[in-house]
Protein backbone atom coordinates (compact mmCIF):
# COMPACT_ATOMS: atom_id res chain seq x y z
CA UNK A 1 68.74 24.79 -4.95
CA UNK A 2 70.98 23.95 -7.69
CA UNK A 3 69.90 23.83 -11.34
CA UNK A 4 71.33 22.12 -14.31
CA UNK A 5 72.94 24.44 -16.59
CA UNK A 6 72.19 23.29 -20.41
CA UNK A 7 73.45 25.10 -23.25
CA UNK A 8 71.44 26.76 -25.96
CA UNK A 9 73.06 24.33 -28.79
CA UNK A 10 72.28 21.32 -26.85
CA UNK A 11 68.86 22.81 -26.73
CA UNK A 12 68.61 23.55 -30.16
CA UNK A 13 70.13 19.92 -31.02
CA UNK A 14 67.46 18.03 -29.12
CA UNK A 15 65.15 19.86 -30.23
CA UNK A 16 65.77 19.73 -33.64
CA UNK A 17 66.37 15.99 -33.50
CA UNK A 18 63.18 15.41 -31.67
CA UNK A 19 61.07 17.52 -34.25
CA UNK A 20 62.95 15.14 -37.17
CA UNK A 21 62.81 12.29 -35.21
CA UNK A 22 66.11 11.14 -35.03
CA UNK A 23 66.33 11.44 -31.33
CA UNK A 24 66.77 7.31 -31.24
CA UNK A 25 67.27 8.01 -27.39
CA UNK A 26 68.88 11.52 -27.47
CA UNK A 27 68.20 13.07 -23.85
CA UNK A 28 68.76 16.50 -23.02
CA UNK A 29 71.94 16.68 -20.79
CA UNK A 30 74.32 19.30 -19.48
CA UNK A 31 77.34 17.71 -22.14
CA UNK A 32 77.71 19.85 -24.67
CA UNK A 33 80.59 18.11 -25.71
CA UNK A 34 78.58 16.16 -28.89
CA UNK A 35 78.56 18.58 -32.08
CA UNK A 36 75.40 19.10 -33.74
CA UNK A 37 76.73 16.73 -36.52
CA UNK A 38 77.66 13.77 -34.30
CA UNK A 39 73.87 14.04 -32.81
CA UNK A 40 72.13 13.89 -36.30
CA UNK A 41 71.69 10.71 -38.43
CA UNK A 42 73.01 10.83 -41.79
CA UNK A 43 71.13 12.33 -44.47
CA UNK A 44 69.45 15.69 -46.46
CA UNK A 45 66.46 17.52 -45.27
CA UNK A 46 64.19 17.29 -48.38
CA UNK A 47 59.92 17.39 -48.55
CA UNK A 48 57.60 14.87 -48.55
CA UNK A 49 54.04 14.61 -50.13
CA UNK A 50 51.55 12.35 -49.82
CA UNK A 51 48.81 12.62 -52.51
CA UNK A 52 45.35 10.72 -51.33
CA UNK A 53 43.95 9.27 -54.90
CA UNK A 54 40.10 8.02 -53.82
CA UNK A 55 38.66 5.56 -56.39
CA UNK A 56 35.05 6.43 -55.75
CA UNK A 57 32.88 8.34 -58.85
CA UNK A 58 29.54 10.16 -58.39
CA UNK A 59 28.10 7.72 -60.05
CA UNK A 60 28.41 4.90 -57.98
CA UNK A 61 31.59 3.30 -59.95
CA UNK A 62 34.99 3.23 -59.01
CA UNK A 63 38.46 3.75 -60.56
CA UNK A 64 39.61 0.39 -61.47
CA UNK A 65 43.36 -0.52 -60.74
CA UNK A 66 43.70 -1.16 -64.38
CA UNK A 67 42.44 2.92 -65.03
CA UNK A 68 44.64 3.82 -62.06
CA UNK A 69 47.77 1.93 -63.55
CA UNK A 70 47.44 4.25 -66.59
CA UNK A 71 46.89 6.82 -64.94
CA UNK A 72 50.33 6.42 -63.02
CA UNK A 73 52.30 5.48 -66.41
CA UNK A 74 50.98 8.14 -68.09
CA UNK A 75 50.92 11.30 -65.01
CA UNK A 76 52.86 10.31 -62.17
CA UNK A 77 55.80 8.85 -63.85
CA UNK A 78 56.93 11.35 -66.23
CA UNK A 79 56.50 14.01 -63.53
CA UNK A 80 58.63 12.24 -60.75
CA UNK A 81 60.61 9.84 -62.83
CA UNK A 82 63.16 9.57 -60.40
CA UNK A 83 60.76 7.49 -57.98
CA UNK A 84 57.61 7.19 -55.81
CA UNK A 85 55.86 5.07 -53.54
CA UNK A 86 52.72 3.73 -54.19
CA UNK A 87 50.26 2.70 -50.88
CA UNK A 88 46.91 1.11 -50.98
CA UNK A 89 44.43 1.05 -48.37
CA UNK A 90 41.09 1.86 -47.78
CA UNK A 91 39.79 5.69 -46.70
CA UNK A 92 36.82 7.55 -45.83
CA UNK A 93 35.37 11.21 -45.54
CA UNK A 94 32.68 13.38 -45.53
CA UNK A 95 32.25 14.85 -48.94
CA UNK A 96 30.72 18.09 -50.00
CA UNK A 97 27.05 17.07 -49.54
CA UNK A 98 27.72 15.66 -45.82
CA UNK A 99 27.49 11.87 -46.75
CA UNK A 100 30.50 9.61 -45.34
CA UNK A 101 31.95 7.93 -48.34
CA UNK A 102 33.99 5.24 -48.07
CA UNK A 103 36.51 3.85 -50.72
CA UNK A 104 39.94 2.40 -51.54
CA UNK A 105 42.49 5.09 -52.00
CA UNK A 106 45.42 5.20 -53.60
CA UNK A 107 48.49 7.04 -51.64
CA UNK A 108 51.42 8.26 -53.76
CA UNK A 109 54.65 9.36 -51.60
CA UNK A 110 56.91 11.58 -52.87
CA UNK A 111 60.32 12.70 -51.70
CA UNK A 112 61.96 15.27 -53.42
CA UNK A 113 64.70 18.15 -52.60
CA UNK A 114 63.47 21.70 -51.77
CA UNK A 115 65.57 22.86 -54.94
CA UNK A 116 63.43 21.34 -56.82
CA UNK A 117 61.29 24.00 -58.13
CA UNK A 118 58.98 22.18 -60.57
CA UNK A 119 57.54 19.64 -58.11
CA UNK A 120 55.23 22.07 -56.91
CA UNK A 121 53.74 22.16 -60.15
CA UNK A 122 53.94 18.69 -60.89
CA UNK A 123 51.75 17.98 -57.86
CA UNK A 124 48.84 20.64 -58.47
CA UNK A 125 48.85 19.13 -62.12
CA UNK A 126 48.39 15.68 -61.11
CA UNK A 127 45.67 16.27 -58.63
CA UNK A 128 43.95 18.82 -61.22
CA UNK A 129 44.03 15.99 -63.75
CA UNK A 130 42.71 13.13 -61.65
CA UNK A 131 39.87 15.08 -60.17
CA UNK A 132 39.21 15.88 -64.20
CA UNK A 133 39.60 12.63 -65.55
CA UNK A 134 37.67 10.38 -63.22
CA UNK A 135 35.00 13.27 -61.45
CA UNK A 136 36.62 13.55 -58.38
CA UNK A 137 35.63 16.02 -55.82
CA UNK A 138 39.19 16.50 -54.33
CA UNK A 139 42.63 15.00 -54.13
CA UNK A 140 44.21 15.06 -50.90
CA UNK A 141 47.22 16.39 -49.80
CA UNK A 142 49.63 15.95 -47.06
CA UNK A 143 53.35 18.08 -47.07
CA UNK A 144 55.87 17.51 -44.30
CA UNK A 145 59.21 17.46 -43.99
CA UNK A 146 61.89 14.10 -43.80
CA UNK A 147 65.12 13.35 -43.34
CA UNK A 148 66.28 11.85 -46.31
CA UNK A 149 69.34 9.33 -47.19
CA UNK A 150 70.09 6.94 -49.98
């Protein structure tokens, strides 16, 4: 029985690319002839947070896009003024009392480098200050990492 030999770097390469997802076909192969650099797209590794703004209040109102514009010109921009996505869509979960609530959500997305020390910060303020400002049980969160290239 013969087996395929395949080298640790090619290894490590596809599976590094597969975990990032830039793959776009990559196979795992006995050439190890490909450097690491010729298998991965361009780009910096930098994190990603998604921040899950619902619009729902206890008491029965909801945060109105003109409230949630302010919000944004007044919070989000000044912490991440070099740029952020902004999603809308519609979201539910079961809150603290066990009732499903369902409402329209607000998703910002935020890229930034891992040097950047204040972000962390930035983030915990601006879900501490919306769950203030408009009674919100949480604010939710979502950290990964992506591959990022301008």
């Amino acid at each position: 029985m013969t087996r395929m030999a395949i080298s640790r770097r090619t290894v490590v390469a596809v599976t590094a690319a597969a975990v990032l997802g830039l793959g776009g076909g990559v196979a795992a192969s006995a050439d190890t002839s490909a450097t690491p650099a010729q298998v991965q797209s361009p780009g910096e590794i930098w994190k990603r947070t998604e921040l899950f703004f619902g619009t729902g209040k206890p008491d029965g109102t909801e945060v109105t896009d003109a409230e949630f514009a302010a919000f944004t010109e007044r919070e989000i921009t000044p912490a991440f003024p070099d740029g952020f996505t902004r999603l809308d869509g519609s979201g539910q979960w079961r809150g603290g009392s066990g009732t499903i609530v369902r409402e329209h959500t607000h998703v910002i997305v935020l890229l930034y480098p891992f040097a950047d020390r204040d972000a962390e910060r930035e983030i915990e303020q601006l879900r501490g200050d919306y769950e203030k400002q408009f009674q919100q049980e949480s604010v939710l969160r979502s950290d990964s990492v992506a591959k990022v290239s301008f």
